[in-house]
C-alpha atoms as a PDB file:
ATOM      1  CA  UNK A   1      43.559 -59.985  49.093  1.00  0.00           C
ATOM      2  CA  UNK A   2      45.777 -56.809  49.252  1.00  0.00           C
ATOM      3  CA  UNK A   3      44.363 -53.481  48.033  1.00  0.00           C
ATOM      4  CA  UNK A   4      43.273 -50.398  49.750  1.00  0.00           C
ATOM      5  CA  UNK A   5      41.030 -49.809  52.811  1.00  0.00           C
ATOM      6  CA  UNK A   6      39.340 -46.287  53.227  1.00  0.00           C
ATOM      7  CA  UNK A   7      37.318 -45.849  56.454  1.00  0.00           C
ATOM      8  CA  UNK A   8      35.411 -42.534  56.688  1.00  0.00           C
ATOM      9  CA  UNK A   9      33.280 -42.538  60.153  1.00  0.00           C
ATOM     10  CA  UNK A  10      31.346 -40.094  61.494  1.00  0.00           C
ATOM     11  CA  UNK A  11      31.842 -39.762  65.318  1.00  0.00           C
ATOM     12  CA  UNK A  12      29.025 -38.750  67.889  1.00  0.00           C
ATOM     13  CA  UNK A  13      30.144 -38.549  71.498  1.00  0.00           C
ATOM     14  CA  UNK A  14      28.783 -37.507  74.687  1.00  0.00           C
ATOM     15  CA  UNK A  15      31.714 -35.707  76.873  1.00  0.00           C
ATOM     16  CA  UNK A  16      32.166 -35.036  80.724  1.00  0.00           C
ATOM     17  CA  UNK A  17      34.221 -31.851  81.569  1.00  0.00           C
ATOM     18  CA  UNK A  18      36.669 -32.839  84.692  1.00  0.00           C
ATOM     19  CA  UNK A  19      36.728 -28.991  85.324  1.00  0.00           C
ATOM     20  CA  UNK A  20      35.763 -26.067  83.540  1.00  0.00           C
ATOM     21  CA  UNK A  21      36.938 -22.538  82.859  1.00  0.00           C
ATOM     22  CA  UNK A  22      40.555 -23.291  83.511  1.00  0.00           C
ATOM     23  CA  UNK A  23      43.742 -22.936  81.525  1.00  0.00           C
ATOM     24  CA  UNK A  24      43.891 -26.911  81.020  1.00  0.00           C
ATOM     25  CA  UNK A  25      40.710 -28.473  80.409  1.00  0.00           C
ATOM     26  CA  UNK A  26      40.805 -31.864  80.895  1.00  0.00           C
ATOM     27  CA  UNK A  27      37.529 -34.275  79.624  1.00  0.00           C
ATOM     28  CA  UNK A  28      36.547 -38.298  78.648  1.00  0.00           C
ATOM     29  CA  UNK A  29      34.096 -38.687  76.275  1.00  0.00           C
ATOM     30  CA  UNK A  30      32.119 -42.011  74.797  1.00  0.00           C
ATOM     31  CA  UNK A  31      29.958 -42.397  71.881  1.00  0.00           C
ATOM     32  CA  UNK A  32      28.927 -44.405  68.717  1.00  0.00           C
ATOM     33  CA  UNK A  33      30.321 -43.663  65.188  1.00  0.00           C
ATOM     34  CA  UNK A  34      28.629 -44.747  61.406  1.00  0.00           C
ATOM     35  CA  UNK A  35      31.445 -46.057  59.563  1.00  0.00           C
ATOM     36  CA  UNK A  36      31.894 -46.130  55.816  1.00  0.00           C
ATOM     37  CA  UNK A  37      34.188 -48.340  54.020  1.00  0.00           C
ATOM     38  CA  UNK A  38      35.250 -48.603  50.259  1.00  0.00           C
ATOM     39  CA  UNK A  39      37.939 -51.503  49.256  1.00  0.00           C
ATOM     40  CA  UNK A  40      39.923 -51.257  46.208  1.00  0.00           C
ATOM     41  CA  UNK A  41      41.332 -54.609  45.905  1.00  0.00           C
ATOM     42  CA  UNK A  42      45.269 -55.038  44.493  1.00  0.00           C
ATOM     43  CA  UNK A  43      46.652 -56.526  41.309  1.00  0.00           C
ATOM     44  CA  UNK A  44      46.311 -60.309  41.423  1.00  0.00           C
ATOM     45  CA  UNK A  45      46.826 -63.113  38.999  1.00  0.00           C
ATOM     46  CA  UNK A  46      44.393 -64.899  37.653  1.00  0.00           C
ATOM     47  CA  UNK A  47      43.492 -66.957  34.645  1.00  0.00           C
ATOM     48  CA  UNK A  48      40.853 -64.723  32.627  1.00  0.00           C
ATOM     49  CA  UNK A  49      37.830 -66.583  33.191  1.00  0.00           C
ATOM     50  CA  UNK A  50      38.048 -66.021  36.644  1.00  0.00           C
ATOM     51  CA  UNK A  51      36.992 -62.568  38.694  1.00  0.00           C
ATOM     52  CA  UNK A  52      37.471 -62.250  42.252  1.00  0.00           C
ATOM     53  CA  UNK A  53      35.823 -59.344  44.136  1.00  0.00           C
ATOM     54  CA  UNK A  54      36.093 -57.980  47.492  1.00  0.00           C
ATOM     55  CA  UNK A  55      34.096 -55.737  49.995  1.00  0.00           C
ATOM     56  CA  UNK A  56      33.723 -54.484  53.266  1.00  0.00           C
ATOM     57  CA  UNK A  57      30.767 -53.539  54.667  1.00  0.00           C
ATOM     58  CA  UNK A  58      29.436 -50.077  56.387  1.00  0.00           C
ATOM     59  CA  UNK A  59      27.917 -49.725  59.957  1.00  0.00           C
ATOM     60  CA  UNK A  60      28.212 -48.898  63.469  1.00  0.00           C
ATOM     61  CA  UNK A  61      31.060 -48.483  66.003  1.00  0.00           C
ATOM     62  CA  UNK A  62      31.988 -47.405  69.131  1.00  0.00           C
ATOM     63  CA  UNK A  63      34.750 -45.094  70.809  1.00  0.00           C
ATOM     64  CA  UNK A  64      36.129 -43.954  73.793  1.00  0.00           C
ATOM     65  CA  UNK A  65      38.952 -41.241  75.321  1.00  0.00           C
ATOM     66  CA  UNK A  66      40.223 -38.475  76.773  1.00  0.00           C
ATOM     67  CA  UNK A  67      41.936 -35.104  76.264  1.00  0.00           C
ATOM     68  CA  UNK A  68      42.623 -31.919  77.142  1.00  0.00           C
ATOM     69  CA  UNK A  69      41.972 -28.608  76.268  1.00  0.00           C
ATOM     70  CA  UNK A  70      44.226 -25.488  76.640  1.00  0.00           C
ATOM     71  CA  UNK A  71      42.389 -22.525  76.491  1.00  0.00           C
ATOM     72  CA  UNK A  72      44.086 -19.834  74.084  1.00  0.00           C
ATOM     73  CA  UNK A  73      40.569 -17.258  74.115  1.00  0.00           C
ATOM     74  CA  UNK A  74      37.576 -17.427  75.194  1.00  0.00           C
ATOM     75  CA  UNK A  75      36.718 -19.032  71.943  1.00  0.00           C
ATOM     76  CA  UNK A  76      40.085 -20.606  70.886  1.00  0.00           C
ATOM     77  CA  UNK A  77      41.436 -23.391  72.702  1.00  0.00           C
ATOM     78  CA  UNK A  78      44.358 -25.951  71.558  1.00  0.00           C
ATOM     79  CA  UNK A  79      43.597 -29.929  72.199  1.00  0.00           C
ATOM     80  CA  UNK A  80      45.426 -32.926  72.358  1.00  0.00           C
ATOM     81  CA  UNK A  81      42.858 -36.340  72.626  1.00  0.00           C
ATOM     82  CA  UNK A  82      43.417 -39.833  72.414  1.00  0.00           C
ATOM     83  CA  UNK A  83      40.944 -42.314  71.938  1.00  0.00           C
ATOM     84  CA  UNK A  84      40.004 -45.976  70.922  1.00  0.00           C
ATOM     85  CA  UNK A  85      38.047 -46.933  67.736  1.00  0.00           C
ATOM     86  CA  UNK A  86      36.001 -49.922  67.918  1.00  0.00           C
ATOM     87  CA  UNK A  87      34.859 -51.668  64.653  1.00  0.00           C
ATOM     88  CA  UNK A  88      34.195 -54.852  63.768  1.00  0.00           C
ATOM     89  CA  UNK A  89      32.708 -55.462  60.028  1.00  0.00           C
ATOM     90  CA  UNK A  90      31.542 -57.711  57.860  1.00  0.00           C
ATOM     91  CA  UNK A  91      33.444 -58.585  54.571  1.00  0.00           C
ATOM     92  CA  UNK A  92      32.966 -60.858  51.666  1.00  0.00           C
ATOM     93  CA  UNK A  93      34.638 -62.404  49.362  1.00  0.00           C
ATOM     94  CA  UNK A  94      33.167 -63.206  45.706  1.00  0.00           C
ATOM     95  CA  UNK A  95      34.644 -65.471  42.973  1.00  0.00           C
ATOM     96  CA  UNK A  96      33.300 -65.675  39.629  1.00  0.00           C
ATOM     97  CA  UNK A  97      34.373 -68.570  37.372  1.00  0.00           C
ATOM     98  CA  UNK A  98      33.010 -69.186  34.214  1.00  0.00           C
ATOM     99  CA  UNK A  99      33.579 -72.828  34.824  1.00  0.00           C
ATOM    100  CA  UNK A 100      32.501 -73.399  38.301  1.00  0.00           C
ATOM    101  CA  UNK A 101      30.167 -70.872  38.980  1.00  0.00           C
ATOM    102  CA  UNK A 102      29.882 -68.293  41.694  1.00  0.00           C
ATOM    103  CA  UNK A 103      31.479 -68.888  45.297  1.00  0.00           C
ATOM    104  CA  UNK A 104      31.292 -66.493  48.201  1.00  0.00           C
ATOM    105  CA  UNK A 105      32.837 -66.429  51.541  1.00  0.00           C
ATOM    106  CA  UNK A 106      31.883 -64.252  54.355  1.00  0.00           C
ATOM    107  CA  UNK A 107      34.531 -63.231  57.448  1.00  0.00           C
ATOM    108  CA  UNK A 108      35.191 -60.395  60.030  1.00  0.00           C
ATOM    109  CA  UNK A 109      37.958 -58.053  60.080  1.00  0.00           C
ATOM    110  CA  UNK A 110      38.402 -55.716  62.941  1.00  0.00           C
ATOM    111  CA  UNK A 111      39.048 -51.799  62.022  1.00  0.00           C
ATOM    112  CA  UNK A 112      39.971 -51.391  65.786  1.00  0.00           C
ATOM    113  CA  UNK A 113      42.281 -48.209  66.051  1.00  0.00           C
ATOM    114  CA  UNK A 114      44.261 -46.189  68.595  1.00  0.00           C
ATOM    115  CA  UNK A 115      43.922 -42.480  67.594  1.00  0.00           C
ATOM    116  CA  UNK A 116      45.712 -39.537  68.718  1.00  0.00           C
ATOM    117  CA  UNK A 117      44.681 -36.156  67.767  1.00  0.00           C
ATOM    118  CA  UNK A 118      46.224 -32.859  68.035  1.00  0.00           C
ATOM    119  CA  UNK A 119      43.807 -30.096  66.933  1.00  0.00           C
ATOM    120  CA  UNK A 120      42.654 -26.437  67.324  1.00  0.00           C
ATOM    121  CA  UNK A 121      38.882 -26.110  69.011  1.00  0.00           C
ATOM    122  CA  UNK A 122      36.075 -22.926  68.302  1.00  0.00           C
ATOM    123  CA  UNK A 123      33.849 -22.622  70.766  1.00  0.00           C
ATOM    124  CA  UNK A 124      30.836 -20.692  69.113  1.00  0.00           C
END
């Protein structure tokens, strides 16, 4: 069905300096990510003894990139990183009909993304 996807994930990554100390810091980085999803599904039309309800569910992901820093201060630094998003989730698909009873259909959807980033960093 149409309607609107929000994704909020929370990224953890592990990150490998190329060098360090420099005016251009470049780095890759990999790492896992806890993604949550809410679906708001879109107008359909229906007769009114039928309900149709969609979801998407939460969970894990994984991500990998690059990027590079350029140092402003010691503690300021400007950063431009790209990186891929790796998602696949569950989703379902339930239909209530006073007539027929309930029916549910389960599928995948893929929340895979290509992310670019542009940023300001503070080191503490």
């Amino acid at each position: 069905m149409n309607g609107e996807l929000s994704v909020t994930p929370f990224f953890f990554s592990l990150e490998f300096r190329l060098m360090e100390n420099k005016k251009f810091n470049p780095y890759i980085f990999l790492g896992a990510n806890l993604v949550f999803t809410r679906f708001e599904i879109g107008k359909y039309i229906s007769i009114p003894e039928v309900t149709i309800n969609q979801e998407v569910r939460n969970g894990p992901g994984l991500h990998f990139g690059g990027g590079i820093d350029f140092s402003l201060t010691g503690q300021l630094a400007l950063f431009v990183e790209g990186f891929y998003f790796l998602r696949k989730a569950k989703a379902e698909t339930t239909i209530k009909d006073m007539n027929f009873g309930v029916t549910t259909e389960e599928f995948l959807i893929s929340l895979d993304s290509l992310i670019l980033q542009i940023g300001i960093k503070y080191f503490f």
